[in-house]
C-alpha atoms as a PDB file:
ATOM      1  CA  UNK A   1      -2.436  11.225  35.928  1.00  0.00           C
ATOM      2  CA  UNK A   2      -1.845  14.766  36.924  1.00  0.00           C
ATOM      3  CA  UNK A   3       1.124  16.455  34.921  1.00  0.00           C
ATOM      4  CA  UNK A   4       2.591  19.442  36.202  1.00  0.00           C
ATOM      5  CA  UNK A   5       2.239  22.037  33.360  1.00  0.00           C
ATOM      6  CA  UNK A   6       1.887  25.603  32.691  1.00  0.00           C
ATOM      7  CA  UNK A   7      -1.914  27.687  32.613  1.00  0.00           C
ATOM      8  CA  UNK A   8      -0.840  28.000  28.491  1.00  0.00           C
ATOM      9  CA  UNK A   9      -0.098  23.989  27.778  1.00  0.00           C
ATOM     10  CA  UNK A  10      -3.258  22.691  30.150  1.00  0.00           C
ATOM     11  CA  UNK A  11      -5.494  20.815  27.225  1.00  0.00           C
ATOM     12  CA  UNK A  12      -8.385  19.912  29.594  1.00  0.00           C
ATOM     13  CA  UNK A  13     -10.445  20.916  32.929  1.00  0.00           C
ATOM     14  CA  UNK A  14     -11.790  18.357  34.477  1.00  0.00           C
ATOM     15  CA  UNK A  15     -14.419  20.288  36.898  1.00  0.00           C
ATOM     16  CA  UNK A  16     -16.430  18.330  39.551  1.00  0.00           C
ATOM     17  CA  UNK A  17     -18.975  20.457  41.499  1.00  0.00           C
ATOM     18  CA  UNK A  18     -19.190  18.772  45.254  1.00  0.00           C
ATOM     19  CA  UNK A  19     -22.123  19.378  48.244  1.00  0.00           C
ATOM     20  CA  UNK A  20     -21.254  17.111  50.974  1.00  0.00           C
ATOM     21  CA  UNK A  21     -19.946  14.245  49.261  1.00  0.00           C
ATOM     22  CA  UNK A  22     -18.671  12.344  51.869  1.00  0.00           C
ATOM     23  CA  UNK A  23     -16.216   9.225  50.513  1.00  0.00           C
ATOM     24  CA  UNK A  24     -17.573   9.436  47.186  1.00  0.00           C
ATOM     25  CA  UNK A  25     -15.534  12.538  46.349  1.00  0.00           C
ATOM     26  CA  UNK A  26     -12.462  10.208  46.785  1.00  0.00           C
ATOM     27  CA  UNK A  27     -13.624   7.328  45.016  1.00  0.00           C
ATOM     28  CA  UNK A  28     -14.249   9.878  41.966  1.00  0.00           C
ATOM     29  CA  UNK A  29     -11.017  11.731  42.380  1.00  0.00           C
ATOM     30  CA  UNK A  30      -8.727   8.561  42.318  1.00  0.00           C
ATOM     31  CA  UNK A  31     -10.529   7.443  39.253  1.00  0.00           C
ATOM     32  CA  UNK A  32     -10.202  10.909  37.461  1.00  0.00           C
ATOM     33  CA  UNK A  33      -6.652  11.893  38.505  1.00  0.00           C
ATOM     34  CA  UNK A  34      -5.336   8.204  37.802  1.00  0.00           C
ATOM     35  CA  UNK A  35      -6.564   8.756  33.764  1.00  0.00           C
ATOM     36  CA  UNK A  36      -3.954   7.910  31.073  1.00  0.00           C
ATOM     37  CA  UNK A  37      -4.397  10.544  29.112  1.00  0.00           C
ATOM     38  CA  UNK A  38      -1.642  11.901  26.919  1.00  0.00           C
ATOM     39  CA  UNK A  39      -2.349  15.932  27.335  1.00  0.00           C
ATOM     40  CA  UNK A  40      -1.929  17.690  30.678  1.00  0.00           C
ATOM     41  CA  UNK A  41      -4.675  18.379  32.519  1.00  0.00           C
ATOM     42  CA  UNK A  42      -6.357  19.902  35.666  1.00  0.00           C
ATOM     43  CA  UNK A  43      -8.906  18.793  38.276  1.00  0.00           C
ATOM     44  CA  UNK A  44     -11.123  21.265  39.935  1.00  0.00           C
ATOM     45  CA  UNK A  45     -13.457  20.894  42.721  1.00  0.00           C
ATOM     46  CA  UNK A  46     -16.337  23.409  43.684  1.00  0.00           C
ATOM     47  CA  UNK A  47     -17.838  22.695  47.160  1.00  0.00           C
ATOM     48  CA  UNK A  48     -20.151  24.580  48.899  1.00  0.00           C
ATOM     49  CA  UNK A  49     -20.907  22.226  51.790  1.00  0.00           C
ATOM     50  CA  UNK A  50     -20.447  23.496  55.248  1.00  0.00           C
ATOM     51  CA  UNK A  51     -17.394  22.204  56.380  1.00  0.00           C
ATOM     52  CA  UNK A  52     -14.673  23.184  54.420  1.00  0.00           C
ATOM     53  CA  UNK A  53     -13.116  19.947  52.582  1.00  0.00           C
ATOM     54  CA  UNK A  54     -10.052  21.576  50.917  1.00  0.00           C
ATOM     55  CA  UNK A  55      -7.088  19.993  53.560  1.00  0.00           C
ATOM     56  CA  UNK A  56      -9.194  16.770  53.370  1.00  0.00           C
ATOM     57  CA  UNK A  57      -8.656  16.647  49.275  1.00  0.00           C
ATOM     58  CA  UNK A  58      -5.416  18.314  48.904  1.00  0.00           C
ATOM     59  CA  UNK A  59      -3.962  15.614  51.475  1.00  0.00           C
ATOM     60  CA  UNK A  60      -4.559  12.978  48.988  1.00  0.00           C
ATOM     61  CA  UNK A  61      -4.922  14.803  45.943  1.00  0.00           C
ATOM     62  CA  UNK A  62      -2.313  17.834  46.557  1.00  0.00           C
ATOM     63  CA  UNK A  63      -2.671  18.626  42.666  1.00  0.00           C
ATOM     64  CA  UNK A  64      -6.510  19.445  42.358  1.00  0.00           C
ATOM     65  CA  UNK A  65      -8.067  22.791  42.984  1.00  0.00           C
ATOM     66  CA  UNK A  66     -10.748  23.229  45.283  1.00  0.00           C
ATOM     67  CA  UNK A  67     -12.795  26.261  45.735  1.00  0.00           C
ATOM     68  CA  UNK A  68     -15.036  26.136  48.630  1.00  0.00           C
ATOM     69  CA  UNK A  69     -17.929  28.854  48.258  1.00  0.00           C
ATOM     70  CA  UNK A  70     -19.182  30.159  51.860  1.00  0.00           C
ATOM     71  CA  UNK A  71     -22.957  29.747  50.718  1.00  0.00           C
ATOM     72  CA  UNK A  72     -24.736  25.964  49.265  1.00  0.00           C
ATOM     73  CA  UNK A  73     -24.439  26.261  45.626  1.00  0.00           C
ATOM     74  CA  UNK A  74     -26.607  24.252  43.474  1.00  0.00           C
ATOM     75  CA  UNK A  75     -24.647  21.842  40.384  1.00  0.00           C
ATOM     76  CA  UNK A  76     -25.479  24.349  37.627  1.00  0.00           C
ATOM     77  CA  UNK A  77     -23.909  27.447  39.258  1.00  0.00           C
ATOM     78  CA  UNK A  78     -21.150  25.287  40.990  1.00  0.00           C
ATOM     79  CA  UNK A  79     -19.976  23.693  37.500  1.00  0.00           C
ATOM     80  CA  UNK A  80     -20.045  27.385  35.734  1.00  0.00           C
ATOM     81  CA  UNK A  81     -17.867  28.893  38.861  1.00  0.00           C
ATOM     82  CA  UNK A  82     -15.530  25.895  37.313  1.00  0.00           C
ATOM     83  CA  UNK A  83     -15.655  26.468  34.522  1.00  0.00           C
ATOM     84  CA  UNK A  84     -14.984  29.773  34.333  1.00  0.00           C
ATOM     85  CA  UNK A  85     -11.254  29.448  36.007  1.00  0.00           C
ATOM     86  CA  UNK A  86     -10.541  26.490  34.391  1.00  0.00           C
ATOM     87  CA  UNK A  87      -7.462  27.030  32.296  1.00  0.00           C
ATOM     88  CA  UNK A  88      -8.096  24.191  29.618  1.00  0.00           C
ATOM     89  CA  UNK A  89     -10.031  25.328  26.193  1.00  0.00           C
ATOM     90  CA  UNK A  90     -11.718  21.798  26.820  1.00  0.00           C
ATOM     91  CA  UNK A  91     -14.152  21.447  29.840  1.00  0.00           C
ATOM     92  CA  UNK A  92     -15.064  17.911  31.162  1.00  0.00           C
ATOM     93  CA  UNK A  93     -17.647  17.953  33.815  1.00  0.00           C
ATOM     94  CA  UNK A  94     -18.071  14.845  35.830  1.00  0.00           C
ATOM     95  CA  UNK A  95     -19.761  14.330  39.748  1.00  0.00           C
ATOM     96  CA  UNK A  96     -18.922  13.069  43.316  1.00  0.00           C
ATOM     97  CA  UNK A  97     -21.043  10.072  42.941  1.00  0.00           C
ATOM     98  CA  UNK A  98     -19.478   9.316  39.721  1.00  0.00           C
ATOM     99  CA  UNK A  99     -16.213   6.927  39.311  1.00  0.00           C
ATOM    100  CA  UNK A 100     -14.697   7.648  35.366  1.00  0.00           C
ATOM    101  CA  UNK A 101     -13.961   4.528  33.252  1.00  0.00           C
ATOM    102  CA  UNK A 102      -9.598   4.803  33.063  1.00  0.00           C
ATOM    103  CA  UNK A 103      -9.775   5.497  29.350  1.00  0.00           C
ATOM    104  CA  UNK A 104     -13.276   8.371  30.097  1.00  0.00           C
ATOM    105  CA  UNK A 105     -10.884  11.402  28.957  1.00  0.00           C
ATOM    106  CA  UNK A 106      -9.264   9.546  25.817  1.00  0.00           C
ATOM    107  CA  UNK A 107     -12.958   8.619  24.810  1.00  0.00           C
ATOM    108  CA  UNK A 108     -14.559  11.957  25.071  1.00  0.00           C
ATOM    109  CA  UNK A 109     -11.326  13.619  23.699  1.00  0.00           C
ATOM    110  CA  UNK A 110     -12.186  11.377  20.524  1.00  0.00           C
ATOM    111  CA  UNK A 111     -15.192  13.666  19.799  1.00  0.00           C
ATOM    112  CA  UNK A 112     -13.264  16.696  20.600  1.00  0.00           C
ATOM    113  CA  UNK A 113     -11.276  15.817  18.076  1.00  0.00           C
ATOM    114  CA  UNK A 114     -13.696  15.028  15.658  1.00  0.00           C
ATOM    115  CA  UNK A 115     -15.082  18.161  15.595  1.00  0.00           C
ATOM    116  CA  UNK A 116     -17.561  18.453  17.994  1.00  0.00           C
ATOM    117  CA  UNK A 117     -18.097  21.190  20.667  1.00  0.00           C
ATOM    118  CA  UNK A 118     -19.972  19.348  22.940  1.00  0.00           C
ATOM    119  CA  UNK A 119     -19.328  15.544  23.490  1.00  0.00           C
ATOM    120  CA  UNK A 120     -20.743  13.091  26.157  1.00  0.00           C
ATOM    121  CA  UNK A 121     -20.618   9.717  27.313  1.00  0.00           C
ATOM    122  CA  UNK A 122     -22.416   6.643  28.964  1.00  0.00           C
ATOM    123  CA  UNK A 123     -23.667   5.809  32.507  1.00  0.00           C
ATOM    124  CA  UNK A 124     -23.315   2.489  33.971  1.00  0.00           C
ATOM    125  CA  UNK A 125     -25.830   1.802  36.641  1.00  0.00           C
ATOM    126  CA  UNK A 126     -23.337   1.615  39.784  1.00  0.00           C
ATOM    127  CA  UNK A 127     -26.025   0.064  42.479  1.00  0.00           C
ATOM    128  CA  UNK A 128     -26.797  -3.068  40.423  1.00  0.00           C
ATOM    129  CA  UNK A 129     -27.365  -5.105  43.409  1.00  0.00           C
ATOM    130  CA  UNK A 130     -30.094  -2.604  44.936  1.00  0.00           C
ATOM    131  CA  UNK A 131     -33.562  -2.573  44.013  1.00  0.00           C
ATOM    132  CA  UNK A 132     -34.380   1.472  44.258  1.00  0.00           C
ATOM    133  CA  UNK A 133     -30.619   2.282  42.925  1.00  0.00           C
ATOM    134  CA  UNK A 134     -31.694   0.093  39.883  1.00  0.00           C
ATOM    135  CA  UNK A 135     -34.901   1.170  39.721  1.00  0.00           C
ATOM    136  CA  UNK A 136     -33.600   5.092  39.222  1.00  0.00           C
ATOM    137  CA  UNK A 137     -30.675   4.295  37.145  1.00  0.00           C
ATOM    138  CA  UNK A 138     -33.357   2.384  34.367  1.00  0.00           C
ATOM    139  CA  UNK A 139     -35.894   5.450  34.838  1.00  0.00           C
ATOM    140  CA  UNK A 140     -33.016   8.453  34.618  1.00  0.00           C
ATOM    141  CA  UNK A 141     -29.927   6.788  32.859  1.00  0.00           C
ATOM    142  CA  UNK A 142     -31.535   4.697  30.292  1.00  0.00           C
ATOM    143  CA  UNK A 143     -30.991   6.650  27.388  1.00  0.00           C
ATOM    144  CA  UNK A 144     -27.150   6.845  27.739  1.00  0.00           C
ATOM    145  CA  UNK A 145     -26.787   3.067  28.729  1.00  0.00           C
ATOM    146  CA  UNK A 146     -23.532   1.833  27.990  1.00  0.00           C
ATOM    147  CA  UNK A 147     -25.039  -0.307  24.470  1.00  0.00           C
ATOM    148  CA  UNK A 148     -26.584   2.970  23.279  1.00  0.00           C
ATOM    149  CA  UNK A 149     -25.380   3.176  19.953  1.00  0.00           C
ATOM    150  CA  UNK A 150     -23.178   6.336  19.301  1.00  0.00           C
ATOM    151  CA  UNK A 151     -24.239   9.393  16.932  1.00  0.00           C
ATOM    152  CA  UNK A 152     -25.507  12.928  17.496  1.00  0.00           C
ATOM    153  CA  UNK A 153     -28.125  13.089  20.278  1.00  0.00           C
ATOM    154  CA  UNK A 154     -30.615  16.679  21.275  1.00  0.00           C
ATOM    155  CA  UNK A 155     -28.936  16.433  25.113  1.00  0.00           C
ATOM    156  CA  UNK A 156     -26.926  14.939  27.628  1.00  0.00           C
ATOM    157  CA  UNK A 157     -26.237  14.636  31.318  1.00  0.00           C
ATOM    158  CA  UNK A 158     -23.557  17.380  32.612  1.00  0.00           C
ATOM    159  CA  UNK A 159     -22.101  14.122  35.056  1.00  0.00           C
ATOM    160  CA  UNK A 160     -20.290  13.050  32.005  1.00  0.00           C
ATOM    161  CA  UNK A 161     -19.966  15.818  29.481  1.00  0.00           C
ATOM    162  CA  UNK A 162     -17.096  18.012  27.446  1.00  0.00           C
ATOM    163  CA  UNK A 163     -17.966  21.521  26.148  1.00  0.00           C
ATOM    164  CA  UNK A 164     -15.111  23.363  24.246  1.00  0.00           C
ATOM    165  CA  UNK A 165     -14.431  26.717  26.182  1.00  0.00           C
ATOM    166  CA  UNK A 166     -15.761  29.227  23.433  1.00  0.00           C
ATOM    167  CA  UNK A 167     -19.131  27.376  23.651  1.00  0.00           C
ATOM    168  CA  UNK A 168     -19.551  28.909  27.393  1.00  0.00           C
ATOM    169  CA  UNK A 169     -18.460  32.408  25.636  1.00  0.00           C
ATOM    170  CA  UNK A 170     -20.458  32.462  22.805  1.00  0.00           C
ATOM    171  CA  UNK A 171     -23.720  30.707  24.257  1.00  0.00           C
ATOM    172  CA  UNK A 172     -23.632  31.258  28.148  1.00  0.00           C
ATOM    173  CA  UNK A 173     -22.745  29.089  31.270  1.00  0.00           C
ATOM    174  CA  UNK A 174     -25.315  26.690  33.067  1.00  0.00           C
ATOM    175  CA  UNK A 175     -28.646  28.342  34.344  1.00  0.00           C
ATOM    176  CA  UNK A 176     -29.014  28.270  37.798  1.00  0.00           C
ATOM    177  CA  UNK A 177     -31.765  25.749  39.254  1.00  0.00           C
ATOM    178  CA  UNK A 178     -32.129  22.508  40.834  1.00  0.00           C
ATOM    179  CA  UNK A 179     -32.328  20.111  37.991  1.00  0.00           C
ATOM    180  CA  UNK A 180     -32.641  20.020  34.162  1.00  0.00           C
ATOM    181  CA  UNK A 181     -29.642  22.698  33.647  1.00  0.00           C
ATOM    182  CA  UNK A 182     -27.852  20.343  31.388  1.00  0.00           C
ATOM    183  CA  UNK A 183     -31.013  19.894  29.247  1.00  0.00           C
ATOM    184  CA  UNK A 184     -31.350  24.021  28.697  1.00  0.00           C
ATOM    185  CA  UNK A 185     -27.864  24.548  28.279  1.00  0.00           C
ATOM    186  CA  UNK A 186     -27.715  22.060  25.661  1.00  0.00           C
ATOM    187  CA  UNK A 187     -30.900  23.068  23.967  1.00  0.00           C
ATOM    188  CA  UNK A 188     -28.654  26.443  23.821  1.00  0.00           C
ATOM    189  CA  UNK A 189     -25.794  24.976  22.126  1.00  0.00           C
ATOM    190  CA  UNK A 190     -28.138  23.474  19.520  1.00  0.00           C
ATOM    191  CA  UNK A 191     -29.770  26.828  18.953  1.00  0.00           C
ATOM    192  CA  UNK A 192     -26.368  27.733  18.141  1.00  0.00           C
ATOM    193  CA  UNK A 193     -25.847  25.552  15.009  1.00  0.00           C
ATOM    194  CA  UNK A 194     -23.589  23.316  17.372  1.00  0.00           C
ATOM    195  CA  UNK A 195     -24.018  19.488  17.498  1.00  0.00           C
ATOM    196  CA  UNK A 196     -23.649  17.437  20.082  1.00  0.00           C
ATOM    197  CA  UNK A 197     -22.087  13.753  19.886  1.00  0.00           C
ATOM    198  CA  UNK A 198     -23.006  10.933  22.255  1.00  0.00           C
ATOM    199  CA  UNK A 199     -19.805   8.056  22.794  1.00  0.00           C
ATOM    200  CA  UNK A 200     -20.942   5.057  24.791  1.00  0.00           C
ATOM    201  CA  UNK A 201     -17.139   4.387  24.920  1.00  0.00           C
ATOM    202  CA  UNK A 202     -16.563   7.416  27.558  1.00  0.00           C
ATOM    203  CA  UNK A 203     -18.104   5.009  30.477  1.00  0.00           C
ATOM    204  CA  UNK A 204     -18.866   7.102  34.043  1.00  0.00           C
ATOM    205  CA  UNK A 205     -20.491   4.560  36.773  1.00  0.00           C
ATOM    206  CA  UNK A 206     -22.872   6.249  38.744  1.00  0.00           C
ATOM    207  CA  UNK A 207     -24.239   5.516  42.302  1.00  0.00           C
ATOM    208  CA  UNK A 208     -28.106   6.037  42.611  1.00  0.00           C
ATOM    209  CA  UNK A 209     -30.238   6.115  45.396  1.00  0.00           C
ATOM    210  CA  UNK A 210     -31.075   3.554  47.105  1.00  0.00           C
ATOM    211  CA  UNK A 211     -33.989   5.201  49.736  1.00  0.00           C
ATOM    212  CA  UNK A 212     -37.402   5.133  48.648  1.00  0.00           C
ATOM    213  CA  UNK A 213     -38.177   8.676  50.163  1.00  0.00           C
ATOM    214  CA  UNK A 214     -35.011  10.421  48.495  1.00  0.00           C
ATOM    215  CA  UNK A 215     -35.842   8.140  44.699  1.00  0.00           C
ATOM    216  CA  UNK A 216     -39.354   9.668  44.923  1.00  0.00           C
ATOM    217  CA  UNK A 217     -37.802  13.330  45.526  1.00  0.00           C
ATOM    218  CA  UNK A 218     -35.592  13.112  43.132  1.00  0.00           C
ATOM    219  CA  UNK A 219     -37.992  12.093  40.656  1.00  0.00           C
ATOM    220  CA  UNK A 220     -40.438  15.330  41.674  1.00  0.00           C
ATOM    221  CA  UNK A 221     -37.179  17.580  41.087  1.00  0.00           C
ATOM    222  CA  UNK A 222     -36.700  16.048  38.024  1.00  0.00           C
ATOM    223  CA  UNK A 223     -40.261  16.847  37.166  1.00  0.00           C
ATOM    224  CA  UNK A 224     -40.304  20.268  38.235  1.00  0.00           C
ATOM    225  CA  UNK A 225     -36.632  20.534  36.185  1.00  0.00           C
ATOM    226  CA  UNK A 226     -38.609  19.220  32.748  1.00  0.00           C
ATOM    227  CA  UNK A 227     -41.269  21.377  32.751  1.00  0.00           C
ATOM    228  CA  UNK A 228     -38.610  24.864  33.389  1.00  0.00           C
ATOM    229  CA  UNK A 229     -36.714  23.234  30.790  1.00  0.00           C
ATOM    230  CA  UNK A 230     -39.887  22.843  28.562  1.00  0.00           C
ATOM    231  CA  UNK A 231     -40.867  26.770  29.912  1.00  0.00           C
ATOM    232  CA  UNK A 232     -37.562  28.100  28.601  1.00  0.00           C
ATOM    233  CA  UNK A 233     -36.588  26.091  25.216  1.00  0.00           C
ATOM    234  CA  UNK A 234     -38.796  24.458  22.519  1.00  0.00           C
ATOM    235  CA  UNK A 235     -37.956  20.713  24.081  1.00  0.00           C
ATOM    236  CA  UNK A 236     -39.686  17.919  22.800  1.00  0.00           C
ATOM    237  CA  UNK A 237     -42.994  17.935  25.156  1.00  0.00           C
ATOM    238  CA  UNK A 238     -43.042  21.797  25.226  1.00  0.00           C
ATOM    239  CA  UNK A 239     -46.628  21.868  23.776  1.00  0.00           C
ATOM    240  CA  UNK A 240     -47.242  20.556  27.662  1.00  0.00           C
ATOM    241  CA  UNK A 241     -46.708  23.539  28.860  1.00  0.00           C
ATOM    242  CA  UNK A 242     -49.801  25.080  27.209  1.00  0.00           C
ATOM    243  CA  UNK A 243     -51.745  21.342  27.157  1.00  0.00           C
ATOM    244  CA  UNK A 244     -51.449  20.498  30.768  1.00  0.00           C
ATOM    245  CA  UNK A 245     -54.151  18.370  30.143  1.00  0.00           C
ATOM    246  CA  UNK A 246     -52.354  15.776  28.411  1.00  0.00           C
ATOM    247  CA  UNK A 247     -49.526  15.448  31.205  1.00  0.00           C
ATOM    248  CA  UNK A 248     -50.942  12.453  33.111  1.00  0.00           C
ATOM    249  CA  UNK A 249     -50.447  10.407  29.468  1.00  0.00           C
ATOM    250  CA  UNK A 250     -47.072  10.657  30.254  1.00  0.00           C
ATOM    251  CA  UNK A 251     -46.334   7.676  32.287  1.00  0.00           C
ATOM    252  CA  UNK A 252     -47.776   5.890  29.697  1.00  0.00           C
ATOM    253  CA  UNK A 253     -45.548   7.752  26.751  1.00  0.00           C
ATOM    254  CA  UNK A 254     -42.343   7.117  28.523  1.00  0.00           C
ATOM    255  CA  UNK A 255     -42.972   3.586  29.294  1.00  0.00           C
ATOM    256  CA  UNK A 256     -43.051   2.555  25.479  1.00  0.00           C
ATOM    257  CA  UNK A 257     -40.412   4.829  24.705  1.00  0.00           C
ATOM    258  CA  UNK A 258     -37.874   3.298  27.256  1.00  0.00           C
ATOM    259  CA  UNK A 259     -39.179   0.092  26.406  1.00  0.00           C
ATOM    260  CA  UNK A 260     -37.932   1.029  22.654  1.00  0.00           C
ATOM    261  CA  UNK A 261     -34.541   2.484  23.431  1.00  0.00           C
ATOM    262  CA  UNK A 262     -33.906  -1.181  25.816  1.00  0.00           C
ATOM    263  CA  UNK A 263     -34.968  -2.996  22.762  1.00  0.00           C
ATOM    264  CA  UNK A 264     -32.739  -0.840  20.397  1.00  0.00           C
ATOM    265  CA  UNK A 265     -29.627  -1.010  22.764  1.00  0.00           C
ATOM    266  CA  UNK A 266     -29.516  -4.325  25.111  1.00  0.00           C
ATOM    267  CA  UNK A 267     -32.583  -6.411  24.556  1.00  0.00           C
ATOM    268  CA  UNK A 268     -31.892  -7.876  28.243  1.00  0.00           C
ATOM    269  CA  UNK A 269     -32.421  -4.815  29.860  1.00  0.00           C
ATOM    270  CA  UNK A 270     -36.334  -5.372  29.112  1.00  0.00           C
ATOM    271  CA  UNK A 271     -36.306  -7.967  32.021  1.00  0.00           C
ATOM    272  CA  UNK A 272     -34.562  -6.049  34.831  1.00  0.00           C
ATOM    273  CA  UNK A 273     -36.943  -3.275  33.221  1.00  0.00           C
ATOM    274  CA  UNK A 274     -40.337  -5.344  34.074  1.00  0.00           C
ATOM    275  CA  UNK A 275     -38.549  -6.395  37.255  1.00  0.00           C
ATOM    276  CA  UNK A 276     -38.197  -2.960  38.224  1.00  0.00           C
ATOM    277  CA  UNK A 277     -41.447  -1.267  36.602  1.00  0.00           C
ATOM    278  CA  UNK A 278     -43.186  -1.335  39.833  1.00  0.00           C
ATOM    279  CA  UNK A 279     -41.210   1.712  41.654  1.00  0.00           C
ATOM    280  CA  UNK A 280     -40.144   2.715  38.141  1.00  0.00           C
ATOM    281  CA  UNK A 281     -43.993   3.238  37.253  1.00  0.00           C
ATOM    282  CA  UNK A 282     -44.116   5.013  40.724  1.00  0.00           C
ATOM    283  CA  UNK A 283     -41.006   6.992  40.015  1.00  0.00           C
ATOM    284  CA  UNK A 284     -42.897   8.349  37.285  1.00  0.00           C
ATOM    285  CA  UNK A 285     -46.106   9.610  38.758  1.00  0.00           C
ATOM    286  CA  UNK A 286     -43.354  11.617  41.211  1.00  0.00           C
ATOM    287  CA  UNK A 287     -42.057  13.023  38.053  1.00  0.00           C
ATOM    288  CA  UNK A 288     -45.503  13.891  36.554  1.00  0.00           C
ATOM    289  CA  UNK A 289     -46.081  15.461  39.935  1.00  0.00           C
ATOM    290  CA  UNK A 290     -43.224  17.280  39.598  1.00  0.00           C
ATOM    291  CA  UNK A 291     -44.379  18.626  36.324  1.00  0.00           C
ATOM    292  CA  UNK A 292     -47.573  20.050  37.229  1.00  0.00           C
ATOM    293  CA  UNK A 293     -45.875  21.510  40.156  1.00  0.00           C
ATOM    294  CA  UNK A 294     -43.314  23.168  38.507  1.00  0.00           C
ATOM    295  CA  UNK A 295     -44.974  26.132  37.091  1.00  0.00           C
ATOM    296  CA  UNK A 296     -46.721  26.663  40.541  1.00  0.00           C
ATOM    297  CA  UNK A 297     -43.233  26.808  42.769  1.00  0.00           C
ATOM    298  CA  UNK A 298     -41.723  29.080  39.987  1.00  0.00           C
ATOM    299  CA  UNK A 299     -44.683  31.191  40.467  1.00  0.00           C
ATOM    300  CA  UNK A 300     -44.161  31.507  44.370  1.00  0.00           C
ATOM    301  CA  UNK A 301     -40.141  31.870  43.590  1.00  0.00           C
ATOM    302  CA  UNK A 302     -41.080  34.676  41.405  1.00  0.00           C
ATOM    303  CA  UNK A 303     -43.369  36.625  43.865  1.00  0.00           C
ATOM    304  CA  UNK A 304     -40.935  36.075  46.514  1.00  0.00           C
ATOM    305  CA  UNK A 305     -37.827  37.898  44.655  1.00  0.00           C
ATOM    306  CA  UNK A 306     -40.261  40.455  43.779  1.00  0.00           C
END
């Protein structure tokens, strides 16, 4: 739990960036302020929906810090603002639709400890009895499944992720776009002769969706996110960028490569996978969608700012 301690002693930030979260924000407060962790620590919120939430939170939650920004703020931004007042020289990042395992912070402080300046942990698929939510959670989460073996990985998710303070100094904060953020500002902290380590242990559940229409536009976003990411850092899959020609193989590529990581982590998962591969194998087209798209929307975002 929350320990009252001065700026100087605070070990670790938990920041949380929020955009109408409804009850989820709640749900993922109780289960980060309740942590047993040994080492004081802070909780900050970032919210940029319309109506201010801050007497809402700090009813429940009187000890966590909530900055509400007058304009919508996407994640990448929102999580920098963070992390940029947080007081702890260890930044965890978590979101609203996220509920933290009660021993997430001891896990990923593990890493920390190790060595490591950038340490992140498992998703659990938190809509198991939904079609759609288990559907997305196979497509998007199933390289960080909870039986993923441990070791140092090329990215991670920012929902459940710890970057050492210097890092944001030394290599930047989290570019500012829709999706794929995580992805480029990892690629950055690997540029910088940094490694980052991957504990199952440090267990976030995560809620998908569970409406066709928003899956299948999340999925596009996602798309257009891989190819910027792909744009701006040699990512595996950057020659795509200049071989747009091969992009429709994709569906095929990532079916045999989540097939492999299912096989390498929790053999069961292969049946819920076939189960699912009907909107997962849809899910995918939106994605390679996406990914031809990309380029074109940055294009129009460009002329527009200049």
């Amino acid at each position: 739990m929350i320990r009252s301690a001065s700026a100087k002693d605070i070990s670790v930030s938990v920041v949380i960036p929020s955009y109408r979260p409804g009850e989820d924000i709640m749900r993922c407060l109780e289960s980060v302020t309740g942590q047993q962790f040994s080492r004081p620590f802070e909780v900050i919120v970032v919210d940029s929906s319309p109506q201010d939430p801050t007497n809402r939170i700090r009813t429940r939650f009187p000890k966590v810090q909530v900055y509400h920004l007058k304009t919508r703020t996407l994640s990448g931004r929102a999580r920098s603002y963070g992390a940029s007042r947080a007081k702890g020289r260890v930044i965890f990042f978590t979101d609203t639709d996220c509920v933290v395992d009660p021993n997430w912070m001891n896990e990923l402080w593990t890493g920390i400890e190790k060595g490591y300046d950038v340490v992140g942990g498992s998703i659990a698929n938190g809509t198991r009895g939904n079609y759609i939510g288990t559907a997305e959670y196979l497509l998007e989460f199933n390289e960080m499944n909870p039986y993923a073996r441990p070791g140092v990985v090329t990215a991670l998710p920012s929902c459940n992720l710890a970057v050492q303070k210097k890092v944001f100094h030394e290599v930047g904060y989290f570019p500012d776009f829709m999706k794929g953020e995580d992805t480029i500002f990892c690629e950055n902290v690997i540029a910088s002769n940094r490694k980052i380590f991957f504990n199952p242990k440090a267990v976030i559940t995560h809620s998908n969706r569970i409406r066709f229409v928003s899956f299948l536009k999340n999925q596009v976003a996602l798309g257009e996110g891989a190819i910027e990411a792909r744009r701006r850092t040699p990512r595996p899959g950057s020659f795509l960028v200049h071989w747009p020609v091969l992009i429709p193989f994709v569906p095929l590529y990532r079916t045999l490569i989540i097939a492999k990581r299912f096989i390498h982590s929790r053999p069961g998962y292969i049946w819920s996978y076939l189960f699912h591969f009907p909107l997962i194998f849809m899910g995918m087209i939106a994605h390679v969608w996406g990914f031809i798209c990309g380029p074109y929307r940055a294009g129009l975002s460009t002329e527009k700012k200049a």
